[in-house]
Protein backbone atom coordinates (compact mmCIF):
# COMPACT_ATOMS: atom_id res chain seq x y z
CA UNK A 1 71.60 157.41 262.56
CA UNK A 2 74.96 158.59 262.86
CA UNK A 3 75.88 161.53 264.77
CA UNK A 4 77.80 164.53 261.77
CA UNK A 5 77.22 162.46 259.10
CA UNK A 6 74.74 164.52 256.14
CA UNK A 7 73.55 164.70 252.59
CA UNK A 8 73.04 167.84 251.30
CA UNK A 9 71.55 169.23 247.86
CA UNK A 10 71.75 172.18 246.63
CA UNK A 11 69.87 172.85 243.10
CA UNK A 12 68.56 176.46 243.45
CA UNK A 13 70.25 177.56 240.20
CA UNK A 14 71.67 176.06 237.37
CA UNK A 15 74.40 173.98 238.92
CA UNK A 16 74.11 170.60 240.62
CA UNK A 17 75.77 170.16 243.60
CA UNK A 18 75.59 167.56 246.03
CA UNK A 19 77.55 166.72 248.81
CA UNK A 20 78.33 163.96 251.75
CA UNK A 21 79.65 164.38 255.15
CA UNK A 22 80.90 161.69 257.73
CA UNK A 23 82.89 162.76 260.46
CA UNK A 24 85.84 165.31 259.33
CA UNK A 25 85.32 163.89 255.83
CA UNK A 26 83.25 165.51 252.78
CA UNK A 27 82.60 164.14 249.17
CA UNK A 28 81.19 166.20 246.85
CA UNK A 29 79.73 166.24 243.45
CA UNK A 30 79.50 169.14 240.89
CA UNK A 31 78.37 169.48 237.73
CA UNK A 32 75.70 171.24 235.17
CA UNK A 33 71.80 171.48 236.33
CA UNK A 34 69.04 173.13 235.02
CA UNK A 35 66.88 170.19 232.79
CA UNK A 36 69.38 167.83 233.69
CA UNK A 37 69.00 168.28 237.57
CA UNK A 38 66.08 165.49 237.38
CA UNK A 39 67.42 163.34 235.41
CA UNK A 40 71.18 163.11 236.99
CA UNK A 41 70.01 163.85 240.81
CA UNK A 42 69.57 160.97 242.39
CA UNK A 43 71.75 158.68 240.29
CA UNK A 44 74.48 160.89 241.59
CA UNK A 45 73.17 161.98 244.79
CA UNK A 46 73.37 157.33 245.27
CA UNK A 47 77.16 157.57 243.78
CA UNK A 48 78.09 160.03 246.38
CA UNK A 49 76.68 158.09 249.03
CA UNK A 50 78.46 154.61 247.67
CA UNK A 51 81.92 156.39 247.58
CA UNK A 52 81.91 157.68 251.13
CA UNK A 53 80.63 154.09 252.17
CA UNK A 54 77.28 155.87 254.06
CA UNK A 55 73.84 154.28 253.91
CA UNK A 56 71.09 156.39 253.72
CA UNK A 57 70.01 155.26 257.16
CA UNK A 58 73.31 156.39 258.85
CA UNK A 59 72.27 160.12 257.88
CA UNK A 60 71.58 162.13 260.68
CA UNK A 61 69.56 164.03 258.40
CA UNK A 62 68.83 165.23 254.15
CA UNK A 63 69.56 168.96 253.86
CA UNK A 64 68.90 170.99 251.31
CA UNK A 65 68.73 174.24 249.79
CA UNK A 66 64.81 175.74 250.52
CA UNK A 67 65.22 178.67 248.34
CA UNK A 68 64.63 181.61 246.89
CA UNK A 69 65.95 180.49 243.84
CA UNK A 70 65.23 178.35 240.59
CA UNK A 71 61.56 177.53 240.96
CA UNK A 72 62.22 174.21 239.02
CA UNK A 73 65.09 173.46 241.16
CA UNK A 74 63.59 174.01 244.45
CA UNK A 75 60.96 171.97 244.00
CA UNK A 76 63.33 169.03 242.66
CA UNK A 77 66.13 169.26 245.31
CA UNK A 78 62.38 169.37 248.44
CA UNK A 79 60.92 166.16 246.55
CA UNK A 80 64.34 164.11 246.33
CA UNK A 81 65.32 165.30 250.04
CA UNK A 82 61.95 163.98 251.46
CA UNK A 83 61.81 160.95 249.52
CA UNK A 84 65.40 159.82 250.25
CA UNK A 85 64.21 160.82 254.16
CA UNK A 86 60.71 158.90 253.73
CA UNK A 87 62.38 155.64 252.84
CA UNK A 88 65.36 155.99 255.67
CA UNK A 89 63.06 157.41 258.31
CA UNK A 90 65.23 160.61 258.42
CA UNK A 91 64.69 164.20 258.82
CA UNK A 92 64.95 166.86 256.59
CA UNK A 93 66.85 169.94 257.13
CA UNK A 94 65.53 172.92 254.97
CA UNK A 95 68.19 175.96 254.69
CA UNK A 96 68.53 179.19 252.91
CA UNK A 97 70.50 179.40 249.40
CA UNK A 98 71.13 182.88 250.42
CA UNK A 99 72.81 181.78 253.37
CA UNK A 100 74.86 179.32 251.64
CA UNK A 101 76.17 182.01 249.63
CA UNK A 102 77.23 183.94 252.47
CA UNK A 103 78.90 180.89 253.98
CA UNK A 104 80.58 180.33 250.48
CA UNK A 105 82.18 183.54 250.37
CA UNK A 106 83.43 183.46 254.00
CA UNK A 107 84.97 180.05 252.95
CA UNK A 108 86.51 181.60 249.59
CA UNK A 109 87.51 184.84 251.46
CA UNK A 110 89.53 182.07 254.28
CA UNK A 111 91.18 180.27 251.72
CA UNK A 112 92.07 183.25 249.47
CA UNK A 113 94.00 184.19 252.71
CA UNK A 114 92.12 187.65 252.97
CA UNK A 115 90.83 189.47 255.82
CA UNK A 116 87.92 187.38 257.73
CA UNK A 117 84.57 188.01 256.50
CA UNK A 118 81.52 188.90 259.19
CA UNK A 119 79.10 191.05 256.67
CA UNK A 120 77.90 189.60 253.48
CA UNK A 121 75.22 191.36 251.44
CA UNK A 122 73.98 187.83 249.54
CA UNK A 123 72.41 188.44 246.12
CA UNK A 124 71.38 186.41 243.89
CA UNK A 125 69.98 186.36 240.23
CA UNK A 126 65.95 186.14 240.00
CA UNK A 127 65.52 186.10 236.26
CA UNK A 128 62.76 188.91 235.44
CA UNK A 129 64.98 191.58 235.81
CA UNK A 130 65.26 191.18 239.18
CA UNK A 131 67.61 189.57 242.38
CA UNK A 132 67.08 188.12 245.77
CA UNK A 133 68.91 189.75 248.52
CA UNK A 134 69.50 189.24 252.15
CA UNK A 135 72.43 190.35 254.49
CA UNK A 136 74.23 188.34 257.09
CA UNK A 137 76.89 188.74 259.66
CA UNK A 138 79.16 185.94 261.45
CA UNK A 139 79.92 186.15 265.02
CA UNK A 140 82.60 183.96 265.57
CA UNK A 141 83.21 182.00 268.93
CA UNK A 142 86.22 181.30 271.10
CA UNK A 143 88.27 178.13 271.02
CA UNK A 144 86.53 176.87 274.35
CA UNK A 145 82.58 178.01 273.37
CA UNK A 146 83.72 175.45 270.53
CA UNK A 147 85.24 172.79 272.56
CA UNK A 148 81.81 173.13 275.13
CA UNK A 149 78.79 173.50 271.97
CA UNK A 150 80.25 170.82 270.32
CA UNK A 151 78.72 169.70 267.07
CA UNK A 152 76.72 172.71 266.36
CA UNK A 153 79.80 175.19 266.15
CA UNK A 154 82.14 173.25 263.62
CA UNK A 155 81.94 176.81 261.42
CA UNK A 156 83.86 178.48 265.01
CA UNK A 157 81.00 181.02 264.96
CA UNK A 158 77.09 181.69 263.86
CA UNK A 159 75.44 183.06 261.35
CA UNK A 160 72.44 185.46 262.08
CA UNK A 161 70.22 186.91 259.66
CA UNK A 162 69.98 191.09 259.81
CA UNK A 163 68.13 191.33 256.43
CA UNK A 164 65.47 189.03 255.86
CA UNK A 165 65.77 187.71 251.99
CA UNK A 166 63.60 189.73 250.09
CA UNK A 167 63.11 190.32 245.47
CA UNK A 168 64.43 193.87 244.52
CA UNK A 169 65.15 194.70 241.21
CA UNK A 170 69.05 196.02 241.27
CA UNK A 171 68.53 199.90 241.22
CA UNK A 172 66.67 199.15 244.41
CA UNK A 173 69.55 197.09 246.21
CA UNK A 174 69.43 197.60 249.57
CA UNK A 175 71.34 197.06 253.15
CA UNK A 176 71.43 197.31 256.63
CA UNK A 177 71.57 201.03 257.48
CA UNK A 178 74.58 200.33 259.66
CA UNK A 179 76.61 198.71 257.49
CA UNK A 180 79.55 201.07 255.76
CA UNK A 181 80.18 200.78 252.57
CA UNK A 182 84.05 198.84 253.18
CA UNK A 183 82.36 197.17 256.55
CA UNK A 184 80.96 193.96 253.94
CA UNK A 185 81.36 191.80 251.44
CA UNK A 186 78.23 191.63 248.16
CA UNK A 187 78.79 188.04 247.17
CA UNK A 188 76.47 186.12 244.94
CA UNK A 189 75.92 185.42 240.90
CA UNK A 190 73.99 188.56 240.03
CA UNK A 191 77.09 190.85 239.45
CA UNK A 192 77.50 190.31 235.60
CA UNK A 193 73.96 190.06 234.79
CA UNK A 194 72.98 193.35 235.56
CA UNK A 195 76.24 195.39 235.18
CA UNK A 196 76.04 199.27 235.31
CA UNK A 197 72.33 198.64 237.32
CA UNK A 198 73.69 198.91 240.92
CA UNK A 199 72.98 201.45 243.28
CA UNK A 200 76.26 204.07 243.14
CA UNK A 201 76.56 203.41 246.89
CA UNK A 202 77.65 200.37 246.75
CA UNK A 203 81.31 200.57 245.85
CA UNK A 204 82.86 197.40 247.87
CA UNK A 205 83.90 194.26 247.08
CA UNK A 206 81.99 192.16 244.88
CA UNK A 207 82.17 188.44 245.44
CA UNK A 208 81.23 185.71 242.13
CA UNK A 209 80.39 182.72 244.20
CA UNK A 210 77.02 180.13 243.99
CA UNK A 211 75.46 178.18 247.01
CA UNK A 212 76.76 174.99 247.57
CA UNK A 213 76.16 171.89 248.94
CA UNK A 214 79.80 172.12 251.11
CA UNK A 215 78.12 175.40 252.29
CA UNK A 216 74.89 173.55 253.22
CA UNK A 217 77.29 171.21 255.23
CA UNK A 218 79.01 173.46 257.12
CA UNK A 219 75.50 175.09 258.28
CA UNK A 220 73.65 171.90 259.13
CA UNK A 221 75.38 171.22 262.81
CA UNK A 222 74.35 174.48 264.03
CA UNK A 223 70.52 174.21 262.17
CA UNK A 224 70.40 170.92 263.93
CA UNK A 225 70.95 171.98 267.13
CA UNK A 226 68.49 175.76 266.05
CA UNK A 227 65.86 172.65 265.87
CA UNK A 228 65.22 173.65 262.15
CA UNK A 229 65.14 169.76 261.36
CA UNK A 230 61.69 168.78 260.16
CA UNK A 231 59.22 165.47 259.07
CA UNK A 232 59.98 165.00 255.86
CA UNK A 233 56.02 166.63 255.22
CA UNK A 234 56.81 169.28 256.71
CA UNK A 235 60.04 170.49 254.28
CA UNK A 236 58.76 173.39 251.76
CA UNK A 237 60.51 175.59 249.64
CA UNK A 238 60.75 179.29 249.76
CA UNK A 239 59.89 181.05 246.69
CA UNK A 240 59.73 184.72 247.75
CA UNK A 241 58.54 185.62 244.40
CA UNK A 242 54.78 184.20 243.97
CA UNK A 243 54.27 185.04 240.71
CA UNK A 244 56.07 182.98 238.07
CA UNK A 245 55.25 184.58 234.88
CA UNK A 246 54.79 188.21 233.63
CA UNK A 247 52.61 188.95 230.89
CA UNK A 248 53.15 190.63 227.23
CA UNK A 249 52.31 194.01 228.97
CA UNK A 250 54.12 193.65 231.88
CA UNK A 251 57.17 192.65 229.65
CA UNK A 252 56.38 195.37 227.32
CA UNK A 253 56.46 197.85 229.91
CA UNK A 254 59.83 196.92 231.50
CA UNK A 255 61.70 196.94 228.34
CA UNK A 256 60.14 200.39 228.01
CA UNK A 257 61.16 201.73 231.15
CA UNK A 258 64.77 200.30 230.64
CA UNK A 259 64.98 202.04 227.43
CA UNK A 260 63.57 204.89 229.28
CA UNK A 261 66.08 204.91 231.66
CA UNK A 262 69.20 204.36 229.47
């Protein structure tokens, strides 16, 4: 095992994205999921590994994205990640799409040169009329807390978790009570979906960005050293939503209450 050096995967909606880290250095891989996220997976997932010349027993650990998200997805990206960590004898580091996103859109907002992001309201589409939410604020660190943690502060701050994700459907949208309405950033894929649906109150900035596997890098080192590493066994998904389906009625009745609405 070699100390920084990761695989992550990151297939909780209908993008595939993969990526490697050793050292400074990142390769990534991008391209269309959904039904094709079993079939292209690992085939890529042992391309990526080949070009950045890492085994999968240098890994210090298989990360991946636990969820909420793509049902199908989740339970692809959990079953690759702790196979790939069964044959190396490796770890597997479960962490939240929501959180990527909110690490995405702090990266976007840094390289789009704009003010430095600490609030992100993540949301993200949930099919069935419906979104998973969760907010998130970065503290960052000084140059010297960096130099001393080492490893697990490569990001120059944390990420703590002041909204637990939870499934609204948008009308319902919700955030910390604290948070004014220019103090954060919404970021997520859920914007266009469900256009004219948001709650009036929420009048900021509205971010277009996915969770990626560069995200799921970024947020490994400090996960690591959080202990969040587990057998692979042990790795599960998070669904939030534990029903899958609705039925006629159910779908009857929402279309009714939309039209009732509009």
């Amino acid at each position: 095992m070699h100390s920084n050096t990761w695989l992550a995967l990151e297939t909780s909606t209908d993008t595939l994205s993969l990526a490697v880290a050793r050292g400074t250095q990142t390769w990534t891989h991008t391209s269309a999921g959904g039904a094709l996220t079993s079939t292209h997976m690992i085939p890529q997932t042992l391309t990526l590994l080949k070009e950045a010349c890492v085994a999968l027993t240098d890994l210090q650990a298989v990360v991946f994205g636990r969820g909420p998200g793509a049902f199908t997805g989740l339970r692809t990206a959990c079953s690759v990640a702790q196979g790939l960590a069964f044959g190396a004898d490796l770890f597997v580091l479960p962490i939240d799409t929501l959180l990527a996103v909110a690490e995405e859109a702090r990266a976007a907002s840094a390289a789009s040169g704009s003010k430095p992001v600490t609030r992100v309201l993540a949301v993200m589409d949930a099919r069935m009329e419906q979104v998973y939410v969760a907010a998130y604020e970065f503290k960052p660190i000084t140059t010297d807390a960096v130099s001393s943690a080492g490893q697990a502060n490569l990001m120059r701050g944390t990420w703590c978790c002041v909204q637990e994700p939870e499934l609204h459907s948008p009308e319902t949208l919700h955030w910390p009570a604290d948070w004014t309405q220019d103090g954060f950033i919404a970021a997520g894929n859920a914007w266009p979906v469900y256009a004219g649906r948001w709650p009036a109150a929420l009048s900021g900035p509205q971010l277009l960005v996915l969770p990626t596997a560069a995200a799921l890098l970024r947020l490994a080192p400090a996960a690591w050293a959080a202990g969040e590493a587990v057998p692979p066994e042990k790795a599960l998904p998070l669904y939030i939503r534990d029903k899958v389906a609705q039925t006629t009625d159910e779908r009857l009745q929402i279309k009714a209450q939309q039209a009732a609405a509009q």
